[in-house]
N, C-alpha and C. Protein backbone atom coordinates (compact mmCIF):
# COMPACT_ATOMS: atom_id res chain seq x y z
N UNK A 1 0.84 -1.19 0.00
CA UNK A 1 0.00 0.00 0.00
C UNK A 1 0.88 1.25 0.00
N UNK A 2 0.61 1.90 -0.80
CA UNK A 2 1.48 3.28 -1.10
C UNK A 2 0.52 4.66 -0.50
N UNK A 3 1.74 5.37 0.63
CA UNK A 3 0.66 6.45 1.46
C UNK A 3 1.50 7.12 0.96
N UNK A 4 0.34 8.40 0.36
CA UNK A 4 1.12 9.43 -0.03
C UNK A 4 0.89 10.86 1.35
N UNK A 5 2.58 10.86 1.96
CA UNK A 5 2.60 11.88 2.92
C UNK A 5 1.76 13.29 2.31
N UNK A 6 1.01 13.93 1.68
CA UNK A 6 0.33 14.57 1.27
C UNK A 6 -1.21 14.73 1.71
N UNK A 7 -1.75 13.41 1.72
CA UNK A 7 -3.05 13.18 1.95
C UNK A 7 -3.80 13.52 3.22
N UNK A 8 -4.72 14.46 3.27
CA UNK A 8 -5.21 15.16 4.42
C UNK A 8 -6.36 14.75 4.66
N UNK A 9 -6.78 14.03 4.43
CA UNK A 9 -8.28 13.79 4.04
C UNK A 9 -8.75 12.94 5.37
N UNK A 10 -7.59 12.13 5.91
CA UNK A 10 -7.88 11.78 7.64
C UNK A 10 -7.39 12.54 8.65
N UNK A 11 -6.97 14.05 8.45
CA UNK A 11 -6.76 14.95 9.72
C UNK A 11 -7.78 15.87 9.30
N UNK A 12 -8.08 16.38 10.46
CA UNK A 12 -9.08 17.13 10.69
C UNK A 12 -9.32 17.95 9.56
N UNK A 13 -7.86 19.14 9.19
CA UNK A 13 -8.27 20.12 8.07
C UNK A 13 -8.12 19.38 6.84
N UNK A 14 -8.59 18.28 6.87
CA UNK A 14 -9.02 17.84 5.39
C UNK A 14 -10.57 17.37 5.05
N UNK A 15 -10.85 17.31 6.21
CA UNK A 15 -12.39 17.41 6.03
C UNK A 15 -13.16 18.11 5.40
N UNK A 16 -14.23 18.05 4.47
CA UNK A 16 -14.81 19.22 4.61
C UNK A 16 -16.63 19.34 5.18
N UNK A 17 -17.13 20.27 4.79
CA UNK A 17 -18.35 20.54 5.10
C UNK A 17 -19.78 19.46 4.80
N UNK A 18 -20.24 19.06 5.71
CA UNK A 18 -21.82 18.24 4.78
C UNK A 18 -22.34 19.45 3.93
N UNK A 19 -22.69 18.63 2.61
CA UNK A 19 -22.95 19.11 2.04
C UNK A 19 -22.64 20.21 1.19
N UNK A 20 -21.40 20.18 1.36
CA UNK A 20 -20.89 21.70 0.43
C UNK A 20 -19.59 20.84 -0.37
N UNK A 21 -20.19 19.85 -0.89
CA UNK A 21 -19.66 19.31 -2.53
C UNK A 21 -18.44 19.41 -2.29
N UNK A 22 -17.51 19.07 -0.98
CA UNK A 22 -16.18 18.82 -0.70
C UNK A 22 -15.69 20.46 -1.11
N UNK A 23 -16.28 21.26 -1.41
CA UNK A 23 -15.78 22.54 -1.79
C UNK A 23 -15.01 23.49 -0.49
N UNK A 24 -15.79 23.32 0.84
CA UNK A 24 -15.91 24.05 2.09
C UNK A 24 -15.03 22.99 3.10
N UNK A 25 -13.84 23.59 3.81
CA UNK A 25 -13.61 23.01 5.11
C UNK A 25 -14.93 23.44 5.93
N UNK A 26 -14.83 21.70 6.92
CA UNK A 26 -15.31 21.77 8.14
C UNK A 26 -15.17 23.03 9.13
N UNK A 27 -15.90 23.44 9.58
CA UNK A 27 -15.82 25.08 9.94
C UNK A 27 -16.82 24.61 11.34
N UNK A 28 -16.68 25.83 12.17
CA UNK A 28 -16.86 25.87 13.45
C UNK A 28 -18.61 26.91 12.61
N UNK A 29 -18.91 27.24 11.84
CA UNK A 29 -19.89 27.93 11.79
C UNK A 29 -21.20 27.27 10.57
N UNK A 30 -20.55 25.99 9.93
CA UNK A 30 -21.64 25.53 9.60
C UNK A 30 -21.71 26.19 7.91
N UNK A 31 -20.82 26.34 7.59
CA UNK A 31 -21.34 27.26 6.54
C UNK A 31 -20.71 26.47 4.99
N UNK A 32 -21.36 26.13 4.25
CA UNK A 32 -21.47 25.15 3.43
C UNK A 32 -21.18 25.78 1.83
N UNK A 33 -21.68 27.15 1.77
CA UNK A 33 -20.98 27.96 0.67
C UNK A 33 -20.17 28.21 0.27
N UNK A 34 -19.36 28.23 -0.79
CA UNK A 34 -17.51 28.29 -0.95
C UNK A 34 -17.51 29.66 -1.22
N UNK A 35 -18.46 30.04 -1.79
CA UNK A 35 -18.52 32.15 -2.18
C UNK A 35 -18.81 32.92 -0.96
N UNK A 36 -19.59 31.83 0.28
CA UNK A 36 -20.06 32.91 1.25
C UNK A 36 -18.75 32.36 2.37
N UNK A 37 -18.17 31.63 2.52
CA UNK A 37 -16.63 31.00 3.26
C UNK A 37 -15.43 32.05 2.44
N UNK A 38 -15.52 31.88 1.02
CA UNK A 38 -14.43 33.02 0.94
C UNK A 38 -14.69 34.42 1.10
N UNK A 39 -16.21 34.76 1.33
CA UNK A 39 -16.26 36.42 1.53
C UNK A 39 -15.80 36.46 3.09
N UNK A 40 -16.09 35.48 3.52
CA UNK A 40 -15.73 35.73 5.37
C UNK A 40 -14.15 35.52 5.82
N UNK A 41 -13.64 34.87 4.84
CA UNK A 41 -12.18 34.65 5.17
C UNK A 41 -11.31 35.65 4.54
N UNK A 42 -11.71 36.05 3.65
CA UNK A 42 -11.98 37.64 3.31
C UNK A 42 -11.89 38.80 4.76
N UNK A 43 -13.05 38.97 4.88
CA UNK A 43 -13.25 39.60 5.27
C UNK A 43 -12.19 39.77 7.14
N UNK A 44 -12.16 38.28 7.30
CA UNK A 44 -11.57 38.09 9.09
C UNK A 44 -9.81 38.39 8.62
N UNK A 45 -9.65 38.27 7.34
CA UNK A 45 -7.98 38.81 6.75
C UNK A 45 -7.85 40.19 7.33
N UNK A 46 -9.26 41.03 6.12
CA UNK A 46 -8.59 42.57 7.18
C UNK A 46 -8.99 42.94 8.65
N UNK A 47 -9.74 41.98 8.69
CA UNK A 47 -9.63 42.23 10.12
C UNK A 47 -8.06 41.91 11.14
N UNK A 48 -7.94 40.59 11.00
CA UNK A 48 -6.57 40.39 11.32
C UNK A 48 -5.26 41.14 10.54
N UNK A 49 -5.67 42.02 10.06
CA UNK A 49 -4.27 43.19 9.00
C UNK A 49 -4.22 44.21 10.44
N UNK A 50 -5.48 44.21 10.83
CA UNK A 50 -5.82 45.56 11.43
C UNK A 50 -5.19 45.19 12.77
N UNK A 51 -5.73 44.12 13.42
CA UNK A 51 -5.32 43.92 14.89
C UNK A 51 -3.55 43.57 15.18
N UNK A 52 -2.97 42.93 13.74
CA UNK A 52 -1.77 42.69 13.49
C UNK A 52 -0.78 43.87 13.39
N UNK A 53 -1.47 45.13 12.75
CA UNK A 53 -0.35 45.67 12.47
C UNK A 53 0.17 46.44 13.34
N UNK A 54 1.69 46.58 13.23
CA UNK A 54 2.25 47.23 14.67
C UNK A 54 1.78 46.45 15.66
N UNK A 55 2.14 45.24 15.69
CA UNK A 55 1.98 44.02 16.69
C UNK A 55 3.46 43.84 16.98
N UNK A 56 3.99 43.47 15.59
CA UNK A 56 5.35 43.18 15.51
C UNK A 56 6.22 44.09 15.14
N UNK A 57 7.65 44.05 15.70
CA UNK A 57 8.77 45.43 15.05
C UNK A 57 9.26 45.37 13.93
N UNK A 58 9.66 45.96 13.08
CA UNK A 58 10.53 46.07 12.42
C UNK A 58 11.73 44.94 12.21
N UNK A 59 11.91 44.87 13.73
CA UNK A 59 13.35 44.08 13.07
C UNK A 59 13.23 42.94 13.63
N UNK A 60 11.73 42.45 14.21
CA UNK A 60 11.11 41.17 14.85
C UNK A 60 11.94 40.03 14.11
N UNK A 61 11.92 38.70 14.48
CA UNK A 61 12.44 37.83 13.81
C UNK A 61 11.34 36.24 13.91
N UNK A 62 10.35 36.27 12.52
CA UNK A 62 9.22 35.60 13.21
C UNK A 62 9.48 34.02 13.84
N UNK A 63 8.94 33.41 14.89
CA UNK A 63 9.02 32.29 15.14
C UNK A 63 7.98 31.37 14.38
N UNK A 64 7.68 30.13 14.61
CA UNK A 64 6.64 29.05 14.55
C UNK A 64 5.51 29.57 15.30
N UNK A 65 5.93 29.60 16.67
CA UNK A 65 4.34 30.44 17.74
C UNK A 65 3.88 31.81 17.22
N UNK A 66 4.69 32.84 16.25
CA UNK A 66 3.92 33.28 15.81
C UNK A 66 2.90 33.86 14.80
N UNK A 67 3.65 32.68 13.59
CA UNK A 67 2.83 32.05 12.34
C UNK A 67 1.56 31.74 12.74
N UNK A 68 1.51 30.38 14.40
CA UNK A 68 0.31 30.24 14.75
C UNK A 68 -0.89 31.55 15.33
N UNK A 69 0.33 31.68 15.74
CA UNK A 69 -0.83 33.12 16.79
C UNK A 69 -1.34 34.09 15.23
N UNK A 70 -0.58 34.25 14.37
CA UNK A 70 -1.05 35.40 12.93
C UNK A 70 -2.27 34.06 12.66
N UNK A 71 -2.46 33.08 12.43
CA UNK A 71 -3.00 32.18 11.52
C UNK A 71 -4.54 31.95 12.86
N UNK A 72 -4.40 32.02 13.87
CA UNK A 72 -5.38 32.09 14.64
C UNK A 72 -6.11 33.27 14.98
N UNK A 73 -5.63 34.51 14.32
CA UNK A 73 -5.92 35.59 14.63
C UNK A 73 -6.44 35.69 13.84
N UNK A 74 -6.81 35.52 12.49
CA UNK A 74 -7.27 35.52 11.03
C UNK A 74 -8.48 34.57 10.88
N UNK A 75 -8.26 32.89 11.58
CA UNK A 75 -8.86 32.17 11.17
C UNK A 75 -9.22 31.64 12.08
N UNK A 76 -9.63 31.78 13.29
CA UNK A 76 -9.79 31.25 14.74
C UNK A 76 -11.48 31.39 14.70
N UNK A 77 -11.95 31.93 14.23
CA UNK A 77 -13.52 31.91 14.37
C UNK A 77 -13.99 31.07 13.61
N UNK A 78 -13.27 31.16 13.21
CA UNK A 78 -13.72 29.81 11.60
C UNK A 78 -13.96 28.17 11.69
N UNK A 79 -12.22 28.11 11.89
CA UNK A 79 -11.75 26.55 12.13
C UNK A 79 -11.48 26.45 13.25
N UNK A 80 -11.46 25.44 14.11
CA UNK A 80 -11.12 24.85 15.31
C UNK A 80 -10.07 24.69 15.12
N UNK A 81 -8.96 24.30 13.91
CA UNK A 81 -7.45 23.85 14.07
C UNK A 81 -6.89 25.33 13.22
N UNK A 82 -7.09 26.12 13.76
CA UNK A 82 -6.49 27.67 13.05
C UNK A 82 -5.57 28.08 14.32
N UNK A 83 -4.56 27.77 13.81
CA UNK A 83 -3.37 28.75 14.61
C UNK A 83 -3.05 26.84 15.67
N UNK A 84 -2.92 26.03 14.89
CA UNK A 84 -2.22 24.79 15.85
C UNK A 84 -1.87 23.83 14.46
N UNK A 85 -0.76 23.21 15.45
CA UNK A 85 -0.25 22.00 14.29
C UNK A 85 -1.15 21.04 13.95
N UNK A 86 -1.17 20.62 12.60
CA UNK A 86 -1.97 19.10 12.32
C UNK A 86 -2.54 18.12 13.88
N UNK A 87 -3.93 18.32 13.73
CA UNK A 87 -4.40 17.41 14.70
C UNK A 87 -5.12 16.13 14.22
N UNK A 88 -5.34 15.14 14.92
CA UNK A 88 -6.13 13.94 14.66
C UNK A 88 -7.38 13.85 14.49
N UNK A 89 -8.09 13.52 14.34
CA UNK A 89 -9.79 13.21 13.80
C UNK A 89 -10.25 13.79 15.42
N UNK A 90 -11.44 14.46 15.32
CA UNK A 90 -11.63 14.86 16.56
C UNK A 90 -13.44 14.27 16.97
């Protein structure tokens, strides 16, 4: 049997939505539209531009913790695994 390290489809963010034609991750809000998921992920971007900027300095040097913390700040209302490493089937 050949596993291709790629395949997401048994961790969590490879799931996607009932009913939204594999188009939509599994989302904490139920929302099954891929036009009305990208206007909101959209939209929680500038939001997280706004709360981000002048967070960090100039001559900051980014870590891993705070890829997560930018990626949970953006996408934390959304997904349950926004701003954490690959988790298991939950």
């Amino acid at each position: 049997m050949v596993i291709d390290r790629y395949d997401t489809q048994e961790l969590i963010e490879g799931q996607y939505e009932h009913g939204s034609e594999e188009r939509v991750c599994r989302n904490l809000l139920g929302i099954i539209s891929k036009r009305k998921m990208d206007k909101l992920e959209a939209e929680r971007l500038l939001q997280a531009l706004k709360i981000l900027s002048g967070y960090f300095s100039k001559t900051h040097r980014f870590t891993a913790e705070d890829i997560l913390f930018i990626h949970k700040t953006w996408l934390g209302e959304i997904y349950f695994w926004a701003g954490k490493y690959t988790l298991e089937n939950q």
